[in-house]
PDB file of N, CA and C in Angstrom:
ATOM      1  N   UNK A   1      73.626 -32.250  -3.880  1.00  0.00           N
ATOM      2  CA  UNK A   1      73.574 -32.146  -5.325  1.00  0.00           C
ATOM      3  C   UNK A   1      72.133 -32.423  -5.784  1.00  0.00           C
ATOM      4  N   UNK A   2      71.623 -31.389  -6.241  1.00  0.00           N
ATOM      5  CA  UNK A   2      70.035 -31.721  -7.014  1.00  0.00           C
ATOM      6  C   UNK A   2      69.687 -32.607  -7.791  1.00  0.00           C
ATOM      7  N   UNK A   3      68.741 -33.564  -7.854  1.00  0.00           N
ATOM      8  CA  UNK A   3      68.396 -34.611  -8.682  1.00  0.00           C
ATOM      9  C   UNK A   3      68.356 -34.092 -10.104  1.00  0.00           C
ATOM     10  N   UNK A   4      68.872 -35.192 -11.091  1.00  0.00           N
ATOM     11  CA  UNK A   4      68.749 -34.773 -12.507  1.00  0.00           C
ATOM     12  C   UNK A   4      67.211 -34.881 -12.995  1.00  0.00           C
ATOM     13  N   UNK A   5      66.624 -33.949 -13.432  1.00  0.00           N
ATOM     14  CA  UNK A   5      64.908 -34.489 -14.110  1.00  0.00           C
ATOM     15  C   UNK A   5      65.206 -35.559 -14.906  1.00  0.00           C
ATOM     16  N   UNK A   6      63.869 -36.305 -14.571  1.00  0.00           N
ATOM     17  CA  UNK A   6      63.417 -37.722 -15.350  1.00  0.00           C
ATOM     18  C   UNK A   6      63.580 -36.778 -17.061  1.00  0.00           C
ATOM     19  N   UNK A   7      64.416 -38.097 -17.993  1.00  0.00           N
ATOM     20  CA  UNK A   7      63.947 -37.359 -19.165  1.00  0.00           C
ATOM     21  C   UNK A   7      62.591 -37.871 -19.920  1.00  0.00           C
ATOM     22  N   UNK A   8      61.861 -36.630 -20.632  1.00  0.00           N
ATOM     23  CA  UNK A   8      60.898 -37.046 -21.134  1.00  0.00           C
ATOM     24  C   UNK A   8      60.660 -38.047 -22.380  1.00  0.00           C
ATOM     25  N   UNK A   9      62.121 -38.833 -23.053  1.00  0.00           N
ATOM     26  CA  UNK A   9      61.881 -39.515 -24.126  1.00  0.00           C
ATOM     27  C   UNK A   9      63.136 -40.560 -23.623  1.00  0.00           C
ATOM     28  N   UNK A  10      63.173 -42.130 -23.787  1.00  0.00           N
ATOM     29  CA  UNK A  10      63.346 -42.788 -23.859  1.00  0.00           C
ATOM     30  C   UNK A  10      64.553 -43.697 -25.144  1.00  0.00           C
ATOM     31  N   UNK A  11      65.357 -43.444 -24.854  1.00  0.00           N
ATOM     32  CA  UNK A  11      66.269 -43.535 -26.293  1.00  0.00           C
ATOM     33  C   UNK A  11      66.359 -45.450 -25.855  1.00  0.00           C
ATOM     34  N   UNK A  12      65.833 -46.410 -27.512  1.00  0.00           N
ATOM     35  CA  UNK A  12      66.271 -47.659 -27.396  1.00  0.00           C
ATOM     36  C   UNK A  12      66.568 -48.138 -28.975  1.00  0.00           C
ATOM     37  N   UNK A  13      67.199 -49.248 -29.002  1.00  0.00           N
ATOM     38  CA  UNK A  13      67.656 -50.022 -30.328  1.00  0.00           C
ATOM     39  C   UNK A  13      66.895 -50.941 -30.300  1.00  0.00           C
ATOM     40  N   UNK A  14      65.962 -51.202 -31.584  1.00  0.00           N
ATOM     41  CA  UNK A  14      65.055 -52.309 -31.402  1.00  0.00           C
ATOM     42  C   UNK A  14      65.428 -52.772 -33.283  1.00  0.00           C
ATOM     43  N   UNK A  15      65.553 -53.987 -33.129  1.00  0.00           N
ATOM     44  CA  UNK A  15      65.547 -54.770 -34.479  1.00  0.00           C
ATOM     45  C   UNK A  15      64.339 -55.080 -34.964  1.00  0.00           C
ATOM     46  N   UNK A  16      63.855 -54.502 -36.123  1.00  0.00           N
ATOM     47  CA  UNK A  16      62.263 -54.850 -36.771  1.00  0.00           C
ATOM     48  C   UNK A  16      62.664 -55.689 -38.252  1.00  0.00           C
ATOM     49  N   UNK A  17      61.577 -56.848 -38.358  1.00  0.00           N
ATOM     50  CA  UNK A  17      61.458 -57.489 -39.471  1.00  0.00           C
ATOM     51  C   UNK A  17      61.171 -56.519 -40.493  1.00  0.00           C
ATOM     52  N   UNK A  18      62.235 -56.483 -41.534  1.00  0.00           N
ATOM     53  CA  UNK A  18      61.750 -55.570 -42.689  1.00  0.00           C
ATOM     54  C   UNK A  18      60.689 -55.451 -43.353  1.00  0.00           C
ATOM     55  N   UNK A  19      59.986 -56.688 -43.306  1.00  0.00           N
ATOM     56  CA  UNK A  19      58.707 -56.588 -44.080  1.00  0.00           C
ATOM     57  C   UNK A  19      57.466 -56.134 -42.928  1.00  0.00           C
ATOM     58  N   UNK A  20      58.039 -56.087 -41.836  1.00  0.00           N
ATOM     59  CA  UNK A  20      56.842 -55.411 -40.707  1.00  0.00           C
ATOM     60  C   UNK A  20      56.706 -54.089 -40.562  1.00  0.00           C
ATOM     61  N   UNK A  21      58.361 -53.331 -41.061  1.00  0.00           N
ATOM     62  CA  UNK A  21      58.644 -52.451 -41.290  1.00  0.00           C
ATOM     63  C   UNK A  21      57.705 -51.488 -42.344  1.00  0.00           C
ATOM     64  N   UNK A  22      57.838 -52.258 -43.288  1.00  0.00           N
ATOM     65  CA  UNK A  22      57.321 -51.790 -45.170  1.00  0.00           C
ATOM     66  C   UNK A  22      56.149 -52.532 -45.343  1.00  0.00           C
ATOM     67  N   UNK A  23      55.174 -52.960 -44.238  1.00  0.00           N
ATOM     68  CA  UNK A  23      53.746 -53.141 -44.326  1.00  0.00           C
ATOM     69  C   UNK A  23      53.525 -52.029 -43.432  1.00  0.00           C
ATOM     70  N   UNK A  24      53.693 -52.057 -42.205  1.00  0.00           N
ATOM     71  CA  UNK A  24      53.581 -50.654 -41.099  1.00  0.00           C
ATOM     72  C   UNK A  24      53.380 -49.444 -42.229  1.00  0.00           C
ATOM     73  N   UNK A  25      54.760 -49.254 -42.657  1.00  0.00           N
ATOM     74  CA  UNK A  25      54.560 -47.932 -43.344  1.00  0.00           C
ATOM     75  C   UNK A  25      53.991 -47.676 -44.562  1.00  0.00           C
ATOM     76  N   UNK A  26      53.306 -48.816 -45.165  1.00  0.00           N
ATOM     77  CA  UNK A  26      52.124 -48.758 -46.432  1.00  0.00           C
ATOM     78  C   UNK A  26      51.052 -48.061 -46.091  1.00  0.00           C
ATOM     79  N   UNK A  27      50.903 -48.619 -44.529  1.00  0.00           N
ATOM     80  CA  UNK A  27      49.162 -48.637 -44.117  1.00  0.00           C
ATOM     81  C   UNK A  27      49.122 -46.885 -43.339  1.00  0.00           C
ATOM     82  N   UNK A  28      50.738 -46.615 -43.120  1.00  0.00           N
ATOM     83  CA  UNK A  28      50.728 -45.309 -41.874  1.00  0.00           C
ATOM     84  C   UNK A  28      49.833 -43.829 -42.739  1.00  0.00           C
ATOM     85  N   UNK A  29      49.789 -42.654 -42.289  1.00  0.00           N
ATOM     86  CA  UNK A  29      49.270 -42.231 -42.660  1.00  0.00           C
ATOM     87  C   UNK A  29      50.960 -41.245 -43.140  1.00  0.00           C
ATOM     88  N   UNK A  30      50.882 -40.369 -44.044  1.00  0.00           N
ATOM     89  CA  UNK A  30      52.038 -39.307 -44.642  1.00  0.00           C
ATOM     90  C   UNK A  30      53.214 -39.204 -43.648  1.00  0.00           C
ATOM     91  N   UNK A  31      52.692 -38.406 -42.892  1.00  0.00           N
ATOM     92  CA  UNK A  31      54.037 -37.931 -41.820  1.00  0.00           C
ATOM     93  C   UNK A  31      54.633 -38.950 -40.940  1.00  0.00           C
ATOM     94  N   UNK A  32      54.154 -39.474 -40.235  1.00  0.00           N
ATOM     95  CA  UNK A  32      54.900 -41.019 -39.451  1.00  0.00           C
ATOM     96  C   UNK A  32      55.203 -42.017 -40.628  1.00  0.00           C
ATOM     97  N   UNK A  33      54.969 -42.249 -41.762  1.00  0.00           N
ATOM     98  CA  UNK A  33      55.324 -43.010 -42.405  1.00  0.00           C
ATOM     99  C   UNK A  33      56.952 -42.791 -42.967  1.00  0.00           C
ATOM    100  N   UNK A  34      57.069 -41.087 -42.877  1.00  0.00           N
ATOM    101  CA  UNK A  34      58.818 -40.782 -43.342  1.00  0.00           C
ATOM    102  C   UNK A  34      59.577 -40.547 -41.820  1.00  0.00           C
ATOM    103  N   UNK A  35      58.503 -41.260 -41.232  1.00  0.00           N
ATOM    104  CA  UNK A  35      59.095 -40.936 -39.702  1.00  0.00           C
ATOM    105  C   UNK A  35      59.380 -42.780 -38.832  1.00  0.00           C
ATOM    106  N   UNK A  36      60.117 -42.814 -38.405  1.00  0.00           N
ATOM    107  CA  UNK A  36      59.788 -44.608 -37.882  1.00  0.00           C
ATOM    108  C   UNK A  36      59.719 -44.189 -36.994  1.00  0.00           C
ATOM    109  N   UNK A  37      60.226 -43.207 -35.580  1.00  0.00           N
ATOM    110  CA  UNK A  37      59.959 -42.920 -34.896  1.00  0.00           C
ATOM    111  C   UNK A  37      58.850 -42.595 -34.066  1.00  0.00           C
ATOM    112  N   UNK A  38      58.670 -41.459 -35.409  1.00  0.00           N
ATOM    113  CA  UNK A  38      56.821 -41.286 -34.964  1.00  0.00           C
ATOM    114  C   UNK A  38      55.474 -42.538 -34.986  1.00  0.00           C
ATOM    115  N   UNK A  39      56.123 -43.233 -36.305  1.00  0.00           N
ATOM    116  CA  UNK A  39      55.493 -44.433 -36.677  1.00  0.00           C
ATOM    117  C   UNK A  39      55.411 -45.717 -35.493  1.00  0.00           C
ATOM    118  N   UNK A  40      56.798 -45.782 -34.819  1.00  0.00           N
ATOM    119  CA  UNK A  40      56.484 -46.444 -33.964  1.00  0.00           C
ATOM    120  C   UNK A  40      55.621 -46.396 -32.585  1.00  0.00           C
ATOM    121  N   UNK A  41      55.809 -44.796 -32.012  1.00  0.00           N
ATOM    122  CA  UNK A  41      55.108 -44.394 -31.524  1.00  0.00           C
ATOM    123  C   UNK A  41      53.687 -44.095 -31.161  1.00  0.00           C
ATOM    124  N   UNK A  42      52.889 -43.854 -32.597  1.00  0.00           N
ATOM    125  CA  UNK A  42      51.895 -44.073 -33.221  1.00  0.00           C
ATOM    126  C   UNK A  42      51.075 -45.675 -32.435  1.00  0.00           C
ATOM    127  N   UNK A  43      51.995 -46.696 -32.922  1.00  0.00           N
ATOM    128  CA  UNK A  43      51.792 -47.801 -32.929  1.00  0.00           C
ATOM    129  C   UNK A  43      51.497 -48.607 -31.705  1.00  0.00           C
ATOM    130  N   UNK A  44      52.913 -47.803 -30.786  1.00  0.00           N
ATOM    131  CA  UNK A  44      53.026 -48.215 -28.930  1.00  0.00           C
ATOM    132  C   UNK A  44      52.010 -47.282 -28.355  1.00  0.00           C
ATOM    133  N   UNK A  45      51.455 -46.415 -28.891  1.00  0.00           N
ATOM    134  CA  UNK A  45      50.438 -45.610 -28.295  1.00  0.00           C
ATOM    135  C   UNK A  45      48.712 -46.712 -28.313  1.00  0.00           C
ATOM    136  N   UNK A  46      48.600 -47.001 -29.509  1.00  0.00           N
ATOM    137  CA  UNK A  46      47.390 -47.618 -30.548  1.00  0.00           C
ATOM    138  C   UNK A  46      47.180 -49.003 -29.237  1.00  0.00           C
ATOM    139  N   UNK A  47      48.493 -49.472 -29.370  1.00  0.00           N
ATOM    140  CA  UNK A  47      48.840 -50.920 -29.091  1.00  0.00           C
ATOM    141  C   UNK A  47      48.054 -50.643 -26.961  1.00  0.00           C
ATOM    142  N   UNK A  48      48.472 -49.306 -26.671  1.00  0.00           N
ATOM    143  CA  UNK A  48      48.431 -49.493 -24.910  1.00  0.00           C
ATOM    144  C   UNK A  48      46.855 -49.207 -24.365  1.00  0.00           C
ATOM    145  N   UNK A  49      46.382 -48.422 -25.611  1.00  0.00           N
ATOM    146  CA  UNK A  49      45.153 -47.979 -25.544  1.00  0.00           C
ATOM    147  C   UNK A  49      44.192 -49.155 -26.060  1.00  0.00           C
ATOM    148  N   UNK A  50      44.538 -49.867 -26.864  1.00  0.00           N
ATOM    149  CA  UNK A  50      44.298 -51.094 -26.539  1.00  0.00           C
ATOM    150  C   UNK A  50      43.931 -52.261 -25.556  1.00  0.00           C
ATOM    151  N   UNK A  51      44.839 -52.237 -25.114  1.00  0.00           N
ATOM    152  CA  UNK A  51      45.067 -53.002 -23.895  1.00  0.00           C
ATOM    153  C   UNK A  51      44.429 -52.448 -22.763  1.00  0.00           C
ATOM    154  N   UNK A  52      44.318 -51.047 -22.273  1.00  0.00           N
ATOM    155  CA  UNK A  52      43.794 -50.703 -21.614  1.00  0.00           C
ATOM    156  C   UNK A  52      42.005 -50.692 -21.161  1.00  0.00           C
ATOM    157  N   UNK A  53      41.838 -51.017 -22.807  1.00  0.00           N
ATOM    158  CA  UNK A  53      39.864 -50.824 -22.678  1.00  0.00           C
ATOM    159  C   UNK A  53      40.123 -52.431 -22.829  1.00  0.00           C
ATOM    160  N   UNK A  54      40.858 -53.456 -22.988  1.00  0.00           N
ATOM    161  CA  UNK A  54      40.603 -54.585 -22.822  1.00  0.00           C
ATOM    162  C   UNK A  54      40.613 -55.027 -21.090  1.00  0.00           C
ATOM    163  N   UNK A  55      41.777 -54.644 -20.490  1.00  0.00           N
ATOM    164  CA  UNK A  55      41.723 -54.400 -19.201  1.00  0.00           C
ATOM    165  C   UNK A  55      40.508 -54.322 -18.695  1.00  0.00           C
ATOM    166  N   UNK A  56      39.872 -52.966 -18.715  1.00  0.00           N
ATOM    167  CA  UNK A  56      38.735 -52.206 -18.433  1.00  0.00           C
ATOM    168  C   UNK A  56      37.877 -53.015 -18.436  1.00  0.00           C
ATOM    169  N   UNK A  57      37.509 -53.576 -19.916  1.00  0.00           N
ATOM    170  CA  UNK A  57      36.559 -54.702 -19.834  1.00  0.00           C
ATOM    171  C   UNK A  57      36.644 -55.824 -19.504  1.00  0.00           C
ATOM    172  N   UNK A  58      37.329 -56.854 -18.721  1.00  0.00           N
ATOM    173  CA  UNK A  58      37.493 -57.146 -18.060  1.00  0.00           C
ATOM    174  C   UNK A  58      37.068 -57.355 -16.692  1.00  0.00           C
ATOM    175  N   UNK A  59      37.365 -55.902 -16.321  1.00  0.00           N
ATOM    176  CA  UNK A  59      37.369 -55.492 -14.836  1.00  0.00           C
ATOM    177  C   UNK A  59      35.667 -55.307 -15.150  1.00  0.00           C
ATOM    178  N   UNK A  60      34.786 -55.211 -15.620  1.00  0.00           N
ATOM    179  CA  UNK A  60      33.915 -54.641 -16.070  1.00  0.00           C
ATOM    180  C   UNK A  60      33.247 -56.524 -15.763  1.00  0.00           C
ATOM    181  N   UNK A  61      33.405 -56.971 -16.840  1.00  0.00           N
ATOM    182  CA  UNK A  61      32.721 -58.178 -16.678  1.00  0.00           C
ATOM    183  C   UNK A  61      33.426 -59.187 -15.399  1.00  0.00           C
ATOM    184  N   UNK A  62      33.745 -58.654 -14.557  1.00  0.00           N
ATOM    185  CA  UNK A  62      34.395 -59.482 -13.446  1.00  0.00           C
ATOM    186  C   UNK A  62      33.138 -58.895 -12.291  1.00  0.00           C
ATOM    187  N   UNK A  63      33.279 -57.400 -12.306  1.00  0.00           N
ATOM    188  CA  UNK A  63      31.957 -56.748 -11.492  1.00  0.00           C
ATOM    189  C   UNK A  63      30.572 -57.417 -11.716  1.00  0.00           C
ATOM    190  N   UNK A  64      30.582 -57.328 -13.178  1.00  0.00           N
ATOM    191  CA  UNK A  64      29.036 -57.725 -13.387  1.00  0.00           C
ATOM    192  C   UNK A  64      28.809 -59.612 -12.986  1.00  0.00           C
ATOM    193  N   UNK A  65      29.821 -60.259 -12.852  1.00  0.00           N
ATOM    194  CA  UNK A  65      29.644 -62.009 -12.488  1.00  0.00           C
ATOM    195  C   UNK A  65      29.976 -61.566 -10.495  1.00  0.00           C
ATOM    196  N   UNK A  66      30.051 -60.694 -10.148  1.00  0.00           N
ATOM    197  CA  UNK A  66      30.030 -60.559  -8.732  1.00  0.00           C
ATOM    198  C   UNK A  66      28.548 -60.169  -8.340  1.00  0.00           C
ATOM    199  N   UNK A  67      28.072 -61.570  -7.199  1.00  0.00           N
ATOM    200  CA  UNK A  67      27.204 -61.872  -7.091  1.00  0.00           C
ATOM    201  C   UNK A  67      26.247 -60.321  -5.867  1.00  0.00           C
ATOM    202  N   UNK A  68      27.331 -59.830  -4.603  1.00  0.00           N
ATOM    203  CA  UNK A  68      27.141 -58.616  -4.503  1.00  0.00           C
ATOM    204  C   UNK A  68      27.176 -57.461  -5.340  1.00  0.00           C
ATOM    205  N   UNK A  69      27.467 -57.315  -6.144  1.00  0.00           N
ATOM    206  CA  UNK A  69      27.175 -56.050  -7.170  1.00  0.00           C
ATOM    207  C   UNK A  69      25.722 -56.435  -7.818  1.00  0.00           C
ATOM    208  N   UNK A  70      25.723 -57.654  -7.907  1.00  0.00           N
ATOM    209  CA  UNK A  70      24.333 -57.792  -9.133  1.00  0.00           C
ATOM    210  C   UNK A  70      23.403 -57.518  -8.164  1.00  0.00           C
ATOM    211  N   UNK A  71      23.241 -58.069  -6.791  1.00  0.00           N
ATOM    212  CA  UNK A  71      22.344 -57.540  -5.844  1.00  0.00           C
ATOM    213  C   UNK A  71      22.071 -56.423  -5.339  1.00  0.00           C
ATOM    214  N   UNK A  72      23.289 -55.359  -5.653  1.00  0.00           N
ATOM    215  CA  UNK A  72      23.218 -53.792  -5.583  1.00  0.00           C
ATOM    216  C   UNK A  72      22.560 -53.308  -6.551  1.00  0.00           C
ATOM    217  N   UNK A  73      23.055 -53.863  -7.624  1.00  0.00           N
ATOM    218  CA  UNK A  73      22.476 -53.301  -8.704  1.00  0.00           C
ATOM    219  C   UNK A  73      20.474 -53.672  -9.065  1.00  0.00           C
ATOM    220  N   UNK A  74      20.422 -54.823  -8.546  1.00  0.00           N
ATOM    221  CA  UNK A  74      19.207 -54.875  -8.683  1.00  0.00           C
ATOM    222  C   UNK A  74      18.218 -54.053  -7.672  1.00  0.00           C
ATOM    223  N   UNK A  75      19.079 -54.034  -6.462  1.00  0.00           N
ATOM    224  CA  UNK A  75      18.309 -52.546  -5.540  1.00  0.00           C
ATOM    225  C   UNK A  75      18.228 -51.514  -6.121  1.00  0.00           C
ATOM    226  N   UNK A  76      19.275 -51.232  -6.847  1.00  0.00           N
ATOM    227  CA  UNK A  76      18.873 -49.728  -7.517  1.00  0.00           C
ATOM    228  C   UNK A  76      17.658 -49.941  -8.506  1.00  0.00           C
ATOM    229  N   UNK A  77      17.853 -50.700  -8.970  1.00  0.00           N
ATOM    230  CA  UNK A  77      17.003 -50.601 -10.127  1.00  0.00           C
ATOM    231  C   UNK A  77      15.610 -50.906  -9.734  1.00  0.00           C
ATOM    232  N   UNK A  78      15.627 -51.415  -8.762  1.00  0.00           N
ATOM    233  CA  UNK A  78      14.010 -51.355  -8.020  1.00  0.00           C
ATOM    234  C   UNK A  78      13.562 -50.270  -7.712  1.00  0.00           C
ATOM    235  N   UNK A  79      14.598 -49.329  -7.169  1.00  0.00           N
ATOM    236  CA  UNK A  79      14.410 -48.271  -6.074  1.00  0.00           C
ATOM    237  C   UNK A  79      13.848 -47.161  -6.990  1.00  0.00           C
ATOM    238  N   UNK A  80      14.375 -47.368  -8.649  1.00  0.00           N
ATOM    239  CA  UNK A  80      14.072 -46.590  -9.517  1.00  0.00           C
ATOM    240  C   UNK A  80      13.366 -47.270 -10.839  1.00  0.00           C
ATOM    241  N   UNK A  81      12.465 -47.865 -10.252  1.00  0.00           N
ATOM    242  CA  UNK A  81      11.816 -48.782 -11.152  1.00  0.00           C
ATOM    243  C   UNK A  81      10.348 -47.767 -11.863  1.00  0.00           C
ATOM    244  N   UNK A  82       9.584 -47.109 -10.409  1.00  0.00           N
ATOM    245  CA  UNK A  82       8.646 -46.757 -10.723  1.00  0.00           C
ATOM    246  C   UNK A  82       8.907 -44.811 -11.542  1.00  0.00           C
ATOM    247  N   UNK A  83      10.154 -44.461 -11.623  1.00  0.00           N
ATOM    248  CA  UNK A  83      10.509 -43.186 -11.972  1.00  0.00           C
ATOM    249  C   UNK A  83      10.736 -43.721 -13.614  1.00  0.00           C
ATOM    250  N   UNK A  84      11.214 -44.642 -14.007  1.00  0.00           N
ATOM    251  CA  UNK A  84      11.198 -45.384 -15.373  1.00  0.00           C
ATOM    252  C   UNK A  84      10.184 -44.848 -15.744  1.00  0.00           C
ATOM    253  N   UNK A  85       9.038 -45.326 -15.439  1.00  0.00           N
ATOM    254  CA  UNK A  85       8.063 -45.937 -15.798  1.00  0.00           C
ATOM    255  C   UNK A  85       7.214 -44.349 -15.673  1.00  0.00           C
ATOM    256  N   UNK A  86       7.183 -43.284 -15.069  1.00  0.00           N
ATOM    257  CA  UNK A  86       6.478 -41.965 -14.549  1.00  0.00           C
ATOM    258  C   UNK A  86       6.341 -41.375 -16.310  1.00  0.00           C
ATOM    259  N   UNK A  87       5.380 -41.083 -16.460  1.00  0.00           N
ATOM    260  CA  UNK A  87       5.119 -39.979 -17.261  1.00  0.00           C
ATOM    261  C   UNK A  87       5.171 -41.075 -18.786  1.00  0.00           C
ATOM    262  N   UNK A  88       5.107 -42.149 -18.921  1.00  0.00           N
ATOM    263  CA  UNK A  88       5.736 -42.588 -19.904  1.00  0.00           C
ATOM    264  C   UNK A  88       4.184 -43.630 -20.486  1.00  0.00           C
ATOM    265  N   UNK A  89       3.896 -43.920 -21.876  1.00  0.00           N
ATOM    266  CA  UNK A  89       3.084 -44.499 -22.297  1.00  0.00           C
ATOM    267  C   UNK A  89       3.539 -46.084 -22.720  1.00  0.00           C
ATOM    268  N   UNK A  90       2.551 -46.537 -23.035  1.00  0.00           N
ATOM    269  CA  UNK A  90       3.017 -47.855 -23.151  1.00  0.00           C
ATOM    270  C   UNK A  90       3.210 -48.563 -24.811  1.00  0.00           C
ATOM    271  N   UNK A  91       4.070 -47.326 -25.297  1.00  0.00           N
ATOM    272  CA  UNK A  91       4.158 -47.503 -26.690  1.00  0.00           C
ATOM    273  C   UNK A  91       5.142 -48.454 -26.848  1.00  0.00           C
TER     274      UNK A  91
END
């Protein structure tokens, strides 16, 4: 018997504070605002993309306090120290 496809939308019941509700949809823009659906969506989208460049940075300032990377990085930047500097005045 063939597997059923994953479905692409997620059906759930979630209880929202009314007034989180009717501030959300002050600030939404026209169409998700007559939409909660979309509105919420909107929101779980905003909210992951979020999180994600916080992640990122993170991972970002974890590289840069790693004491081998800073020593890579300062090879490069030697290695291309004098190409900086080529053709360039000392304005």
């Amino acid at each position: 018997m063939p597997a059923k496809p994953t479905p692409r939308t997620i059906r759930r019941s979630v209880a929202l504070p009314r007034q989180l509700v009717e501030e959300a949809s002050a600030f939404a823009p026209k169409e998700p605002r007559q939409n909660l659906n979309r509105l919420v969506t909107a929101a779980l989208k905003e909210f992951s993309a979020r999180q994600r460049e916080r992640a990122f940075a993170e991972a970002m300032a974890q590289m840069a306090a790693d004491p081998a990377i800073q020593r890579v990085c300062a090879g490069i930047s030697k290695e291309f120290a004098s190409a900086e500097r080529d053709g360039l005045g000392d304005d």
